[in-house]
C-alpha atoms as a PDB file:
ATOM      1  CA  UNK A   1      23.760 -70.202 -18.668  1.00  0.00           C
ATOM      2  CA  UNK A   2      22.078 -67.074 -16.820  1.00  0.00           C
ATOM      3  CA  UNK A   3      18.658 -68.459 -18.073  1.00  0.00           C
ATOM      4  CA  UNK A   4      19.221 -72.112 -16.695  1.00  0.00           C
ATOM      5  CA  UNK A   5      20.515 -70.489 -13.591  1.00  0.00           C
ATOM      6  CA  UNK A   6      17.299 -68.066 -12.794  1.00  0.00           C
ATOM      7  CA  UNK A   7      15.014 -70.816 -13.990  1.00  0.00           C
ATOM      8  CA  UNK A   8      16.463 -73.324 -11.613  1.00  0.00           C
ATOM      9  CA  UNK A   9      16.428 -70.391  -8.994  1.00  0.00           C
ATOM     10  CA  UNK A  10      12.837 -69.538  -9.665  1.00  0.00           C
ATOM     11  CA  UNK A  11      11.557 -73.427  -9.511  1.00  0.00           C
ATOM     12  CA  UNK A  12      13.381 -74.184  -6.166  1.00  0.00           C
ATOM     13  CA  UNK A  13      11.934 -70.252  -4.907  1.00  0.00           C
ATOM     14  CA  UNK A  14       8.397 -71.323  -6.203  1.00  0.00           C
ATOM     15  CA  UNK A  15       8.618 -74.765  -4.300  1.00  0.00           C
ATOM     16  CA  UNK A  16       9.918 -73.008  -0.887  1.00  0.00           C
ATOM     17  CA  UNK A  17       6.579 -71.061  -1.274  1.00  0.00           C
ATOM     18  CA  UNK A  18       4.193 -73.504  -2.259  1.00  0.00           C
ATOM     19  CA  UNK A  19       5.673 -75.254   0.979  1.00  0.00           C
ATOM     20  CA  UNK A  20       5.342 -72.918   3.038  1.00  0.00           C
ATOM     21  CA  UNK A  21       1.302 -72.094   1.732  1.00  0.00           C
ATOM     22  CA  UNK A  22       0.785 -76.161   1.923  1.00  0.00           C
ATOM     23  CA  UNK A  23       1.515 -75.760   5.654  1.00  0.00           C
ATOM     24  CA  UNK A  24      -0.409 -72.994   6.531  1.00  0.00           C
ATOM     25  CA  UNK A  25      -3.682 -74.628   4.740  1.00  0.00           C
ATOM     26  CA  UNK A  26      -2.718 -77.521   6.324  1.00  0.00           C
ATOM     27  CA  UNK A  27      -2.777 -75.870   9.434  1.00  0.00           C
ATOM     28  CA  UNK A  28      -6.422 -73.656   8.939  1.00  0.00           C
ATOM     29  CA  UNK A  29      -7.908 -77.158   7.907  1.00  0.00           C
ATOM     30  CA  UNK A  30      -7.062 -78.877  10.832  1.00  0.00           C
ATOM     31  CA  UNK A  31      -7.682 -75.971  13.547  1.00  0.00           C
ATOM     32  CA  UNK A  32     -11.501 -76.064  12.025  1.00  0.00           C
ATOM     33  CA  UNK A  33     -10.798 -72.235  10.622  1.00  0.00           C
ATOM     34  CA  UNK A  34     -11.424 -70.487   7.008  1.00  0.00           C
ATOM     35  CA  UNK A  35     -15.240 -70.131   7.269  1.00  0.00           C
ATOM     36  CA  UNK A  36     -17.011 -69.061   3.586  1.00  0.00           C
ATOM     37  CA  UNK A  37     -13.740 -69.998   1.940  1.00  0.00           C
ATOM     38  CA  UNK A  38     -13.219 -73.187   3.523  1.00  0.00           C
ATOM     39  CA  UNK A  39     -13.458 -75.121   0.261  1.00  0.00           C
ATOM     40  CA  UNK A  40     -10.869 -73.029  -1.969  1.00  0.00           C
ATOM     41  CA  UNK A  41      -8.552 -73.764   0.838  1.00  0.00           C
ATOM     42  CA  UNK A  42      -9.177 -77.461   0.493  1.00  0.00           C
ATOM     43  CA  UNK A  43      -8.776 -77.073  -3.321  1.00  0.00           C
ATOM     44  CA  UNK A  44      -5.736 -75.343  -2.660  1.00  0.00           C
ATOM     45  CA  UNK A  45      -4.330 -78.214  -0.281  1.00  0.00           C
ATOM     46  CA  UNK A  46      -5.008 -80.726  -2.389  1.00  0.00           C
ATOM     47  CA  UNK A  47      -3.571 -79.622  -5.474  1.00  0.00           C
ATOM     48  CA  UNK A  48      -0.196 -78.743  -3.364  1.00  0.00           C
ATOM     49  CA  UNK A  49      -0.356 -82.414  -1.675  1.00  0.00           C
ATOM     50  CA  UNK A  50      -0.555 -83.864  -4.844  1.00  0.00           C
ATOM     51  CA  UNK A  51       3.073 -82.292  -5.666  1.00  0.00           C
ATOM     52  CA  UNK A  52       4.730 -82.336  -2.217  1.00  0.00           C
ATOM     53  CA  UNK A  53       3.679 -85.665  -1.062  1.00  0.00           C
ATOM     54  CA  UNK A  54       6.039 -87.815  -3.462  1.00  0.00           C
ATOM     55  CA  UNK A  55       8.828 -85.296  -2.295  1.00  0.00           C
ATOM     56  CA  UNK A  56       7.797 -85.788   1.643  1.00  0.00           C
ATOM     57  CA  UNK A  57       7.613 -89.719   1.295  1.00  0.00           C
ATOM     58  CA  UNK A  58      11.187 -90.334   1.739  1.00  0.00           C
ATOM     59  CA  UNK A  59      11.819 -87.867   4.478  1.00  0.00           C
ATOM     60  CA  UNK A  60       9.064 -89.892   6.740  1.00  0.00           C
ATOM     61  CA  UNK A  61      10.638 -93.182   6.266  1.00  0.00           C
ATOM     62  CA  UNK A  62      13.480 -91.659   7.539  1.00  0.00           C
ATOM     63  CA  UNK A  63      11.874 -89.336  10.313  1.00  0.00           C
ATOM     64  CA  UNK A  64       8.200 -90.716  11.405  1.00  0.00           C
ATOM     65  CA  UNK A  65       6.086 -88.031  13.084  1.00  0.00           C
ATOM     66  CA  UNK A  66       7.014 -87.471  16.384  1.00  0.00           C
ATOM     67  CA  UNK A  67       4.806 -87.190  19.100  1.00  0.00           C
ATOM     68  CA  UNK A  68       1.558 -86.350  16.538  1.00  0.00           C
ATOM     69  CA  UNK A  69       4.703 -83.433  15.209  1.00  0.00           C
ATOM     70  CA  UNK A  70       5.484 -83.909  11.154  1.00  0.00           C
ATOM     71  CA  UNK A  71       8.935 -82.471  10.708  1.00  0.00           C
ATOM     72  CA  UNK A  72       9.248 -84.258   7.345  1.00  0.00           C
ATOM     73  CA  UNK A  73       7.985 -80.282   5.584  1.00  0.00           C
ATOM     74  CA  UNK A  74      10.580 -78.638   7.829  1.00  0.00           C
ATOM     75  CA  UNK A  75      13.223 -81.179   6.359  1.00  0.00           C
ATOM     76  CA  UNK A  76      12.156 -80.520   2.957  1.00  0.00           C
ATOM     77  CA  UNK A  77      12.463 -76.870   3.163  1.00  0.00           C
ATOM     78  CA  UNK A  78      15.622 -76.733   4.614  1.00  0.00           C
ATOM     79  CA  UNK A  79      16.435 -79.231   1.667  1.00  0.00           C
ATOM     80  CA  UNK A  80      15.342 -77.093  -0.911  1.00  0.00           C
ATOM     81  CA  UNK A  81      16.703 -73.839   0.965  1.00  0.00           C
ATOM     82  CA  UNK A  82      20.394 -75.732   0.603  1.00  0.00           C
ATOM     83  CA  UNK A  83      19.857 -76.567  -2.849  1.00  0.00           C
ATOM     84  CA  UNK A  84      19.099 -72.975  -3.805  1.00  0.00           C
ATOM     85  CA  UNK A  85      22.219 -71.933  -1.481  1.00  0.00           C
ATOM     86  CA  UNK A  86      24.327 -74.662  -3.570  1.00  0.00           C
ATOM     87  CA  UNK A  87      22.834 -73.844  -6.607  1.00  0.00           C
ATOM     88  CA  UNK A  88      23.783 -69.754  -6.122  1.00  0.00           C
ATOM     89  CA  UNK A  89      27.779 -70.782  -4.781  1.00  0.00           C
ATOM     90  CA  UNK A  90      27.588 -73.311  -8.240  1.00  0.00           C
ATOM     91  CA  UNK A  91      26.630 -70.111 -10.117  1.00  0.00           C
ATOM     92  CA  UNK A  92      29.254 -67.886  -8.982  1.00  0.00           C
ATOM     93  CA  UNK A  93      32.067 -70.216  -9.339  1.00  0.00           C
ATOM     94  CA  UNK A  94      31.530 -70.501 -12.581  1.00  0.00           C
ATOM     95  CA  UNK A  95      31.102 -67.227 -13.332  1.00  0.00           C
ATOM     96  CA  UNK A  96      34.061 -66.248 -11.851  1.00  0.00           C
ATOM     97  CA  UNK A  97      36.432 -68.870 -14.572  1.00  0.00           C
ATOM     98  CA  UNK A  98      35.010 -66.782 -17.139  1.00  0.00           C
END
C-alpha cells in the first residue's frame, strides 16, 4: 500500500511541476524571450500541451478566459494540489486502522 501511495504521490507531484514549467514556457513564448534556445522551449511546450490540454478542456467550458486572463492552469493546479492533500489525509487514515 506504501508503493501505491508514493506512486500516486509522485504522479500528482510530477504533474504540479510539469504545470507549473508549461506556464512559464508559455509565458517566454509569448513575451518574444528565450533567444538561441527558443526552439527547445517550443519542443518543450508542445510536448506538455499535448498532456495538459485534455485536462484544461473542461475547466474552460466552465471558466472562459477572462479579459485575455486563462485561469483554467491556476484551477488545475489547485485541483491537483487538493488531490495530493486528499490523497495524503486518505493515507494516514488508513494507516492509522492498522
Amino acid at each position: 500500500m506504501v508503493l501505491l501511495f508514493q506512486l500516486l504521490d509522485g504522479l500528482l507531484q510530477l504533474a504540479t511541476y510539469g504545470l507549473i514549467i508549461w506556464v512559464l514556457c508559455s509565458w517566454v513564448l509569448v513575451s518574444g524571450l528565450g533567444g538561441g534556445v527558443r526552439i527547445h522551449i517550443e519542443r518543450l511546450a508542445l510536448f506538455l500541451d499535448g498532456i495538459f490540454e485534455p485536462l484544461l478542456r473542461p475547466v474552460r467550458r466552465f471558466m472562459p478566459p477572462m479579459g485575455g486572463l486563462d485561469l483554467a492552469p491556476m484551477v488545475l493546479f489547485l485541483a491537483l494540489l487538493g488531490a495530493r492533500q486528499g490523497l495524503h489525509s486518505l493515507f494516514f487514515a488508513l494507516a492509522g486502522s492498522y
